[in-house]
N, C-alpha and C. Protein backbone atom coordinates (compact mmCIF):
# COMPACT_ATOMS: atom_id res chain seq x y z
N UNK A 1 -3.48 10.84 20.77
CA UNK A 1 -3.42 9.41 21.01
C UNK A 1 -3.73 8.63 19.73
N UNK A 2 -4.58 9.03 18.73
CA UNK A 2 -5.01 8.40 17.77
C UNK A 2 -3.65 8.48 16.66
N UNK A 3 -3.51 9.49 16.50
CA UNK A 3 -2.02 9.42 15.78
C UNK A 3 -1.23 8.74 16.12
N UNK A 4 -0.33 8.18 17.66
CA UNK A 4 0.78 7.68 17.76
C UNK A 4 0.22 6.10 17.64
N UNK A 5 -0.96 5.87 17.69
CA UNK A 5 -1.81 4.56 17.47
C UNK A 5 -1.42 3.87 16.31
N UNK A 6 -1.96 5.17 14.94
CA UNK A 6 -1.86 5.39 13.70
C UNK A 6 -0.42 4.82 12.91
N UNK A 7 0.44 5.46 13.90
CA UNK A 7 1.75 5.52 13.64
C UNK A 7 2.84 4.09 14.01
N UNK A 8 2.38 3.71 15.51
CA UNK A 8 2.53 2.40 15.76
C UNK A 8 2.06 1.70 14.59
N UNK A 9 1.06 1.22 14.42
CA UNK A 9 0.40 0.55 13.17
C UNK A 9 0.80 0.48 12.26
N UNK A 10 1.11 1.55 11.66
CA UNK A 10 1.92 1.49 10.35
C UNK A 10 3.44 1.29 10.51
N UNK A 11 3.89 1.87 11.48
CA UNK A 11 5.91 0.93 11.52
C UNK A 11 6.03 -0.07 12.05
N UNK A 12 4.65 -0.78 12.45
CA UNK A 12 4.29 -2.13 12.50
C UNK A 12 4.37 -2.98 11.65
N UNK A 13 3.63 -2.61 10.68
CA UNK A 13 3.33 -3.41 9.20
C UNK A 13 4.15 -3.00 8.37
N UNK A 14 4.91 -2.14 8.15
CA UNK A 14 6.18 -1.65 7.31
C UNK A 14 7.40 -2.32 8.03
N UNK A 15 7.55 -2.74 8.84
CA UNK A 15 8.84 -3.45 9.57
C UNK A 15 8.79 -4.71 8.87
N UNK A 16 7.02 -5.43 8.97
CA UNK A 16 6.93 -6.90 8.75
C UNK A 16 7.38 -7.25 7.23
N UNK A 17 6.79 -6.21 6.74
CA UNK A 17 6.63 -5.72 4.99
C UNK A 17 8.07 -5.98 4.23
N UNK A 18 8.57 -4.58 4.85
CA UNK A 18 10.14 -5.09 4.79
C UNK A 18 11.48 -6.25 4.83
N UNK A 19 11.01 -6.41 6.23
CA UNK A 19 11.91 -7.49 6.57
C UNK A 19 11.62 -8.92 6.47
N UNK A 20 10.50 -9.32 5.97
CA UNK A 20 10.26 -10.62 5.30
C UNK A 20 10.98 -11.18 4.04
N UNK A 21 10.61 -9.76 3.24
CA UNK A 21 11.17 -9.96 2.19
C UNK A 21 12.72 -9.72 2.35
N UNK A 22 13.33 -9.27 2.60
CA UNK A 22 14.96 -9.04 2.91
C UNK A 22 15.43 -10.17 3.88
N UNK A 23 14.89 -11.06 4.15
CA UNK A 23 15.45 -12.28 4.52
C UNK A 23 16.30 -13.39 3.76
N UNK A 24 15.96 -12.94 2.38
CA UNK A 24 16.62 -13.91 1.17
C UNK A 24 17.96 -13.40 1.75
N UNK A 25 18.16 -12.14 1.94
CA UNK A 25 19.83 -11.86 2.07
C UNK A 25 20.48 -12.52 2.89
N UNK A 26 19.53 -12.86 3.88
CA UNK A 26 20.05 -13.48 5.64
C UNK A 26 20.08 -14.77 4.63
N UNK A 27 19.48 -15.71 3.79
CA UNK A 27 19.85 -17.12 3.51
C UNK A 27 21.24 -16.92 2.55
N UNK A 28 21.09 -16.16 1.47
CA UNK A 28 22.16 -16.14 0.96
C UNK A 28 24.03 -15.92 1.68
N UNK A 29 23.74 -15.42 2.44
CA UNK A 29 25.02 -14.97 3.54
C UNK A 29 25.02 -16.40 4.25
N UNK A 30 24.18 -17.04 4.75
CA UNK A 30 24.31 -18.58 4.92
C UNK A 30 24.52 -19.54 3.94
N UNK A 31 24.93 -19.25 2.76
CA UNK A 31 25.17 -20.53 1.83
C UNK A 31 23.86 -20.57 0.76
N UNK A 32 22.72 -20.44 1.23
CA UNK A 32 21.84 -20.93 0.03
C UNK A 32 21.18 -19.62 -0.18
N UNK A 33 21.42 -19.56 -1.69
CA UNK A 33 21.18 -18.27 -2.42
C UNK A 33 19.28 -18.08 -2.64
N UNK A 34 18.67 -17.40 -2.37
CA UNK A 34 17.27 -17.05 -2.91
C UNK A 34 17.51 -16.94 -4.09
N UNK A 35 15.88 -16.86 -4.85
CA UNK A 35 15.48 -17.28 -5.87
C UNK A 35 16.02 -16.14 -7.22
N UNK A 36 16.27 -15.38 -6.24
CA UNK A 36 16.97 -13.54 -7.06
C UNK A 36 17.08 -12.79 -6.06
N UNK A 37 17.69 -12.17 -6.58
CA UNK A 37 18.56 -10.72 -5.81
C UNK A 37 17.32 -9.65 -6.32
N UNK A 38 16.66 -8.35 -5.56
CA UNK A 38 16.31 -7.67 -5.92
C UNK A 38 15.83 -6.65 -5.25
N UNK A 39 15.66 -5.36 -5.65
CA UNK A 39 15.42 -4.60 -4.65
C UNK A 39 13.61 -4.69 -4.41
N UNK A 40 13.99 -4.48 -3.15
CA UNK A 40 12.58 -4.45 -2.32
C UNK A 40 10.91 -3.64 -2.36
N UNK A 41 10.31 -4.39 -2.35
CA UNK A 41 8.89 -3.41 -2.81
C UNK A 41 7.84 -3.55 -2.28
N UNK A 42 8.23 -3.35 -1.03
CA UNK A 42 6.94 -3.89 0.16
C UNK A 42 6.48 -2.84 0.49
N UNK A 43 5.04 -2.61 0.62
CA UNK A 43 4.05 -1.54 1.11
C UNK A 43 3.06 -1.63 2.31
N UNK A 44 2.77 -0.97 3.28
CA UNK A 44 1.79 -1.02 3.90
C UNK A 44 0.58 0.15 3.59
N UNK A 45 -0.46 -0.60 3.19
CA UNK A 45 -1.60 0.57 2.86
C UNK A 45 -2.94 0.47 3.95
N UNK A 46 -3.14 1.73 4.25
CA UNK A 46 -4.24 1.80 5.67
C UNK A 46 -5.44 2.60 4.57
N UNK A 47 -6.62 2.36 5.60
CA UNK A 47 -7.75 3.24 5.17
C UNK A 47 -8.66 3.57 6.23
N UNK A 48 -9.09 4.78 6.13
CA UNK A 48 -9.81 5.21 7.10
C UNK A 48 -10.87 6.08 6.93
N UNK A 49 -11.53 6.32 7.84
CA UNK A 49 -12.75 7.56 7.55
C UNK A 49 -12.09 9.45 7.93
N UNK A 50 -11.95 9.91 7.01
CA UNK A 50 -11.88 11.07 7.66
C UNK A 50 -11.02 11.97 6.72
N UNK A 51 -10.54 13.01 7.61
CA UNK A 51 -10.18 13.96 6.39
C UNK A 51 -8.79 15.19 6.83
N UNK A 52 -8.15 14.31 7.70
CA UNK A 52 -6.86 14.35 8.66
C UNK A 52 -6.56 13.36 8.90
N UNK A 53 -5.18 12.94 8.86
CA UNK A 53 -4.31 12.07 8.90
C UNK A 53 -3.95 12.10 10.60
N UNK A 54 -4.07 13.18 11.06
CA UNK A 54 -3.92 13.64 12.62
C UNK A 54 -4.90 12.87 13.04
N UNK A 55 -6.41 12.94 12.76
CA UNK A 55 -7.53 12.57 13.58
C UNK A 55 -7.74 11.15 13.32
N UNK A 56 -7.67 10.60 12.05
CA UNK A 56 -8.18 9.68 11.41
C UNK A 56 -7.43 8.30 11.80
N UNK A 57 -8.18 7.35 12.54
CA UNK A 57 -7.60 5.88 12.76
C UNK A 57 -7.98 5.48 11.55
N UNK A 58 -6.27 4.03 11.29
CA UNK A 58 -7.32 3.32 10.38
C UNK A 58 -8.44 2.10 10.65
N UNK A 59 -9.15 1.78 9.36
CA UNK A 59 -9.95 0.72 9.45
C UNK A 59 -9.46 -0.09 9.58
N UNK A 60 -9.25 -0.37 8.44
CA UNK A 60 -8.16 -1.32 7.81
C UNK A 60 -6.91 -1.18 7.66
N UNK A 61 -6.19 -2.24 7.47
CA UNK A 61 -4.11 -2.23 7.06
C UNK A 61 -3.71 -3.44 6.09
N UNK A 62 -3.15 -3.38 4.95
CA UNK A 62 -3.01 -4.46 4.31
C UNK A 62 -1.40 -4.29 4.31
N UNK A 63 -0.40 -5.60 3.75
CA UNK A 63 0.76 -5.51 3.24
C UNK A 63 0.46 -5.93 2.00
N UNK A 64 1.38 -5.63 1.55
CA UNK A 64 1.73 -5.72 -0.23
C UNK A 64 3.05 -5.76 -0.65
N UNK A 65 3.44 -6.59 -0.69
CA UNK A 65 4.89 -7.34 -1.47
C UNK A 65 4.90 -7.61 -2.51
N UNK A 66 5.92 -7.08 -3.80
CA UNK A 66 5.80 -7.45 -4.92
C UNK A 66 7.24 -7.79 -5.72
N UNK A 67 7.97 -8.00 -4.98
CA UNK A 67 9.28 -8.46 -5.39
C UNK A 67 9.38 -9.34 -4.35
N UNK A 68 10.32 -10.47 -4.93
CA UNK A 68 10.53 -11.46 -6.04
C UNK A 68 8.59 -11.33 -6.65
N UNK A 69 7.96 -12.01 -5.95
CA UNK A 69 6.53 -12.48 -5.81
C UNK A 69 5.25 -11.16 -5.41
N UNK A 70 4.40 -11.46 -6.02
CA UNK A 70 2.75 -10.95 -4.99
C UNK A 70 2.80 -11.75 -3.87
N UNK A 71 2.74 -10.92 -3.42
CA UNK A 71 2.13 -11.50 -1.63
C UNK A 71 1.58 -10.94 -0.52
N UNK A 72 1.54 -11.03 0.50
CA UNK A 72 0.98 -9.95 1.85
C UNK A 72 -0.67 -10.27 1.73
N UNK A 73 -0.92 -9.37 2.83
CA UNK A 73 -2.27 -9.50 3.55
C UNK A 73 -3.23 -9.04 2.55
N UNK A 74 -2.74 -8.44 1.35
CA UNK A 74 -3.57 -7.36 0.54
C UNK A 74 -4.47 -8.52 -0.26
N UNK A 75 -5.49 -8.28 -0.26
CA UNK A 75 -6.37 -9.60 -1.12
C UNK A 75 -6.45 -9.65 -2.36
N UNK A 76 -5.91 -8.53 -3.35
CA UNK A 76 -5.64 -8.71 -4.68
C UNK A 76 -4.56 -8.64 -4.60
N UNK A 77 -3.34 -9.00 -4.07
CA UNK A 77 -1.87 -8.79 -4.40
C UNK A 77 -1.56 -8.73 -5.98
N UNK A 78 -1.93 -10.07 -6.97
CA UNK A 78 -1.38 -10.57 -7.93
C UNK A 78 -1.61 -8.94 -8.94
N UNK A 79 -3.05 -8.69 -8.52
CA UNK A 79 -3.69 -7.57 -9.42
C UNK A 79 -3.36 -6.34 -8.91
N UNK A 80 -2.97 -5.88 -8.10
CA UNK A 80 -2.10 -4.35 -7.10
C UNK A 80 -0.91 -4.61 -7.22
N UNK A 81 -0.21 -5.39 -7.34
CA UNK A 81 1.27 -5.40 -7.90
C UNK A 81 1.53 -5.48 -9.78
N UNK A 82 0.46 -5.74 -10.28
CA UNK A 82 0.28 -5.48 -11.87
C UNK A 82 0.13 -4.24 -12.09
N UNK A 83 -0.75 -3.41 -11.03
CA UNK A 83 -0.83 -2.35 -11.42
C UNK A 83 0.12 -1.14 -10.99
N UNK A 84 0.34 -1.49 -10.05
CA UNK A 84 1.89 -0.92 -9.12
C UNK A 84 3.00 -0.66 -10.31
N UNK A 85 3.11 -1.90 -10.58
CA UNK A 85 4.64 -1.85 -11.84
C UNK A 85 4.23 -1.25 -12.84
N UNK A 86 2.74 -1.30 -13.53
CA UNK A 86 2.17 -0.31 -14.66
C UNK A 86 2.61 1.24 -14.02
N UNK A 87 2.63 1.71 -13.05
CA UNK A 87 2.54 3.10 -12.35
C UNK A 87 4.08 3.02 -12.18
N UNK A 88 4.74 2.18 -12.21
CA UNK A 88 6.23 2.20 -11.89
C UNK A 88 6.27 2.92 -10.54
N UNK A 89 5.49 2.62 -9.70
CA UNK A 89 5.53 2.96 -8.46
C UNK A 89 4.82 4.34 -7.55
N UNK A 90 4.38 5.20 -8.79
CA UNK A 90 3.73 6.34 -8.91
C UNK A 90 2.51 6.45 -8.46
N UNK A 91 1.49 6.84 -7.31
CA UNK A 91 0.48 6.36 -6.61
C UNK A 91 -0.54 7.63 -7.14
N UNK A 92 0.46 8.68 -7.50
CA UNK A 92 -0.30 10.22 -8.04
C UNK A 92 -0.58 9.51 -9.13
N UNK A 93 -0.16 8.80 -9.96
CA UNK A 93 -1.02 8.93 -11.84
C UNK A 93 -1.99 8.08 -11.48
N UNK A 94 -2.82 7.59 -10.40
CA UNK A 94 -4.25 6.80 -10.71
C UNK A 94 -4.77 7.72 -10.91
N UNK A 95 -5.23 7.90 -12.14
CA UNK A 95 -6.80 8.68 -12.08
C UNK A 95 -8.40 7.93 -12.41
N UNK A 96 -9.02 8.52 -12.39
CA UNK A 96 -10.17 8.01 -12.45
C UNK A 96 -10.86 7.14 -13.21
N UNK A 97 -11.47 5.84 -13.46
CA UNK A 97 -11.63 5.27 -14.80
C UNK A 97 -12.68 5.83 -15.25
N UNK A 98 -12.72 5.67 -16.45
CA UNK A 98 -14.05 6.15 -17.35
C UNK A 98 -15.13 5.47 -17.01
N UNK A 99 -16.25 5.77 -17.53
CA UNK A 99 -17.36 5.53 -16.99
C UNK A 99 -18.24 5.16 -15.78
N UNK A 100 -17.25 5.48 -14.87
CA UNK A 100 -17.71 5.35 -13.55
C UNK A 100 -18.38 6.60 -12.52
N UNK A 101 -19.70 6.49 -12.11
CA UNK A 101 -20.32 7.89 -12.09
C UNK A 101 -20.34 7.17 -9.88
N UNK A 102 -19.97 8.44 -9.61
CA UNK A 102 -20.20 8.28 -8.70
C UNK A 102 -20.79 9.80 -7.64
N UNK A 103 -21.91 9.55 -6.50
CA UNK A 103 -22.18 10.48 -5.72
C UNK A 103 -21.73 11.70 -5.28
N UNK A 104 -22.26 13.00 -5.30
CA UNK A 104 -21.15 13.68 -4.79
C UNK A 104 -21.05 14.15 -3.29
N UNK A 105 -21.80 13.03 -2.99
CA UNK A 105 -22.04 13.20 -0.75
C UNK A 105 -20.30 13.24 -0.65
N UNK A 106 -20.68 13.85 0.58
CA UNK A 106 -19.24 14.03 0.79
C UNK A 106 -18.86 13.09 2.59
N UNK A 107 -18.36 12.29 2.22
CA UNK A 107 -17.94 10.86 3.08
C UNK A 107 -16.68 10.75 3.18
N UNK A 108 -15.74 11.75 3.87
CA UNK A 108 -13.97 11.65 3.26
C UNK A 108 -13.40 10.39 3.81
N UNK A 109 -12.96 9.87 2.88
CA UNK A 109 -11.83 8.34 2.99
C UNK A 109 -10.09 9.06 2.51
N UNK A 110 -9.31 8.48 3.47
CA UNK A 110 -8.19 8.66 3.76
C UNK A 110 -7.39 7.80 3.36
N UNK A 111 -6.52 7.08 2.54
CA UNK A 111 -5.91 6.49 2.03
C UNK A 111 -4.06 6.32 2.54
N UNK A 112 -3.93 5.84 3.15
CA UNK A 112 -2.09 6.13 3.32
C UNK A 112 -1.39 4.74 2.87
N UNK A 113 -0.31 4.84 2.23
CA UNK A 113 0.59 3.78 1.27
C UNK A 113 2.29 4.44 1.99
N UNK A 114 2.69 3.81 2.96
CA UNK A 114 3.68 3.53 3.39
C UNK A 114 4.81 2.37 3.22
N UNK A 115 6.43 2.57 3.39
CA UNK A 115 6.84 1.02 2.43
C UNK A 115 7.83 1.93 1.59
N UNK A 116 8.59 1.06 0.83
CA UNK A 116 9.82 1.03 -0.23
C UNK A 116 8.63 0.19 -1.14
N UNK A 117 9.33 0.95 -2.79
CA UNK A 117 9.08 0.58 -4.12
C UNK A 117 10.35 0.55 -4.99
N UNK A 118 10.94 -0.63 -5.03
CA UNK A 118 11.92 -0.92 -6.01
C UNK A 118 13.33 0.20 -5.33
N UNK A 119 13.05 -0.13 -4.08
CA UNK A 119 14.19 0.43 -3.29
C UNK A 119 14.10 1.80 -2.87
N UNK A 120 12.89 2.28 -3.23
CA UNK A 120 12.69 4.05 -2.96
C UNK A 120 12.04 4.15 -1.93
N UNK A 121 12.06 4.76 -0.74
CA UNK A 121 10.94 5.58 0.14
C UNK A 121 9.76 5.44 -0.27
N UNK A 122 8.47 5.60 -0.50
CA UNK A 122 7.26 5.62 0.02
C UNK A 122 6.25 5.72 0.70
N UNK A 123 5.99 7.19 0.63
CA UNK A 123 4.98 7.78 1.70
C UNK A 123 3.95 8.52 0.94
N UNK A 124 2.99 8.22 0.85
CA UNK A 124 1.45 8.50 -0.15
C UNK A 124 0.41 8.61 0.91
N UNK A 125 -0.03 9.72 0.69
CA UNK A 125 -1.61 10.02 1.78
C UNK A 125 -2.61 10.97 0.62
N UNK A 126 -3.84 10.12 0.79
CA UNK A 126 -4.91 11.01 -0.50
C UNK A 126 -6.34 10.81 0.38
N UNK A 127 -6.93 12.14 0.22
CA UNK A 127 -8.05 11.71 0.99
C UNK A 127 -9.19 11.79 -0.36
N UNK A 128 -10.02 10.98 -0.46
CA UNK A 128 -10.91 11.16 -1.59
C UNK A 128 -12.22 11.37 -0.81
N UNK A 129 -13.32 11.87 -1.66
CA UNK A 129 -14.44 12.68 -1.18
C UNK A 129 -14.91 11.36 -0.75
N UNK A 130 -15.18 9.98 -1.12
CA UNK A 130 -16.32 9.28 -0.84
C UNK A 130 -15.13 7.76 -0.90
N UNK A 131 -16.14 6.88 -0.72
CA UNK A 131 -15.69 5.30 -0.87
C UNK A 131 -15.67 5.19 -2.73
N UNK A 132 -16.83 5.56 -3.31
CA UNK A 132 -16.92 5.62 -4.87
C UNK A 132 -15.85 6.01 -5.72
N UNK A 133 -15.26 7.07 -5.00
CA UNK A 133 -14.06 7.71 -5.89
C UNK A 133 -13.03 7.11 -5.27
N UNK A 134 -12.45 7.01 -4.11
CA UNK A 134 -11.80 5.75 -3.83
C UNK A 134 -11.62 4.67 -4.46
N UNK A 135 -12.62 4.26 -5.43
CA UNK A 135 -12.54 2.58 -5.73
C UNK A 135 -12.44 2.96 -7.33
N UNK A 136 -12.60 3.92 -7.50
CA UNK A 136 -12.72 4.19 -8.80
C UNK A 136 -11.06 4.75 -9.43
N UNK A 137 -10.34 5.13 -8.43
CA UNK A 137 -9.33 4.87 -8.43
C UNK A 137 -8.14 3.94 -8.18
N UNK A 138 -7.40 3.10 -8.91
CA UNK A 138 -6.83 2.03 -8.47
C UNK A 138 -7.39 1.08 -8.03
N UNK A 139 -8.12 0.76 -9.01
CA UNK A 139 -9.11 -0.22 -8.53
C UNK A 139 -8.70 -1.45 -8.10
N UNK A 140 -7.66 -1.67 -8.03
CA UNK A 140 -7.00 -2.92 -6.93
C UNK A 140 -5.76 -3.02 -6.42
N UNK A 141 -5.59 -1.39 -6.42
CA UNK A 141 -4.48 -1.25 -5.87
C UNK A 141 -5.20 -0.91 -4.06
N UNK A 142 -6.62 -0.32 -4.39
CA UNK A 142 -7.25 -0.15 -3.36
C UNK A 142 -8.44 -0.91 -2.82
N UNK A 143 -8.26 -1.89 -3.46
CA UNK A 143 -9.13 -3.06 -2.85
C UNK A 143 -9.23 -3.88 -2.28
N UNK A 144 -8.97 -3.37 -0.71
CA UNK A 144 -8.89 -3.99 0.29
C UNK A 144 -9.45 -3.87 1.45
């Protein structure tokens, strides 16, 4: 039950993600052209406690839109879409920043990044040992 929950949730927020932004097409086919043509880069990112994607509800759910604009529910958009396009869309090359020391309790956080990037598929799941290494990665791509 927690999975199809999981799952609702996220082709929830990946529908909205999507099709907000692909509405410029619906104006343009009516006469008035949006601001640019471009391919789409909307994300939904969840977080949760745990260390299965099977077991694990999320906490939280943000959107993240970054074509034309930053936008969505995500509270650093401007700064997770800076760093998004630095990664060219690549969610594996965050690694860790320097000097950041963190615990080694073990607290597993679950991370999932669902969504199109510049027109590609997007499906990312990372579970990190703690909240510390979590934040210490992508530090606003995951700060939400």
């Amino acid at each position: 039950m927690r999975n199809t929950a999981r799952w609702a949730t996220t082709l929830g927020l990946t529908a909205a993600a999507v099709c907000v932004p692909l509405s410029g097409v619906a104006q343009a086919a009516e006469g008035t052209a949006p601001s640019a043509l471009y391919a789409p880069s909307a994300l939904v990112l969840t977080v949760g406690h745990g260390d299965s994607a099977m077991t694990v509800t999320p906490e939280r759910a943000v959107t993240l839109t970054c074509a034309p604009g930053p936008s969505g529910t995500h509270p650093a958009a401007d700064a997770a879409c800076a760093e998004m396009n630095r990664l060219d869309g690549d969610l594996d090359a965050l690694t860790m920043r320097e000097g950041v020391f963190c615990t080694k309790q073990y607290d597993p956080v679950l991370v999932t990044v669902d969504g199109v990037w510049q027109g590609q598929r997007v499906s990312y799941e990372r579970i990190f040992s703690n909240a510390c290494v979590m934040n210490a990665h992508g530090s606003s791509v995951f700060a939400f």
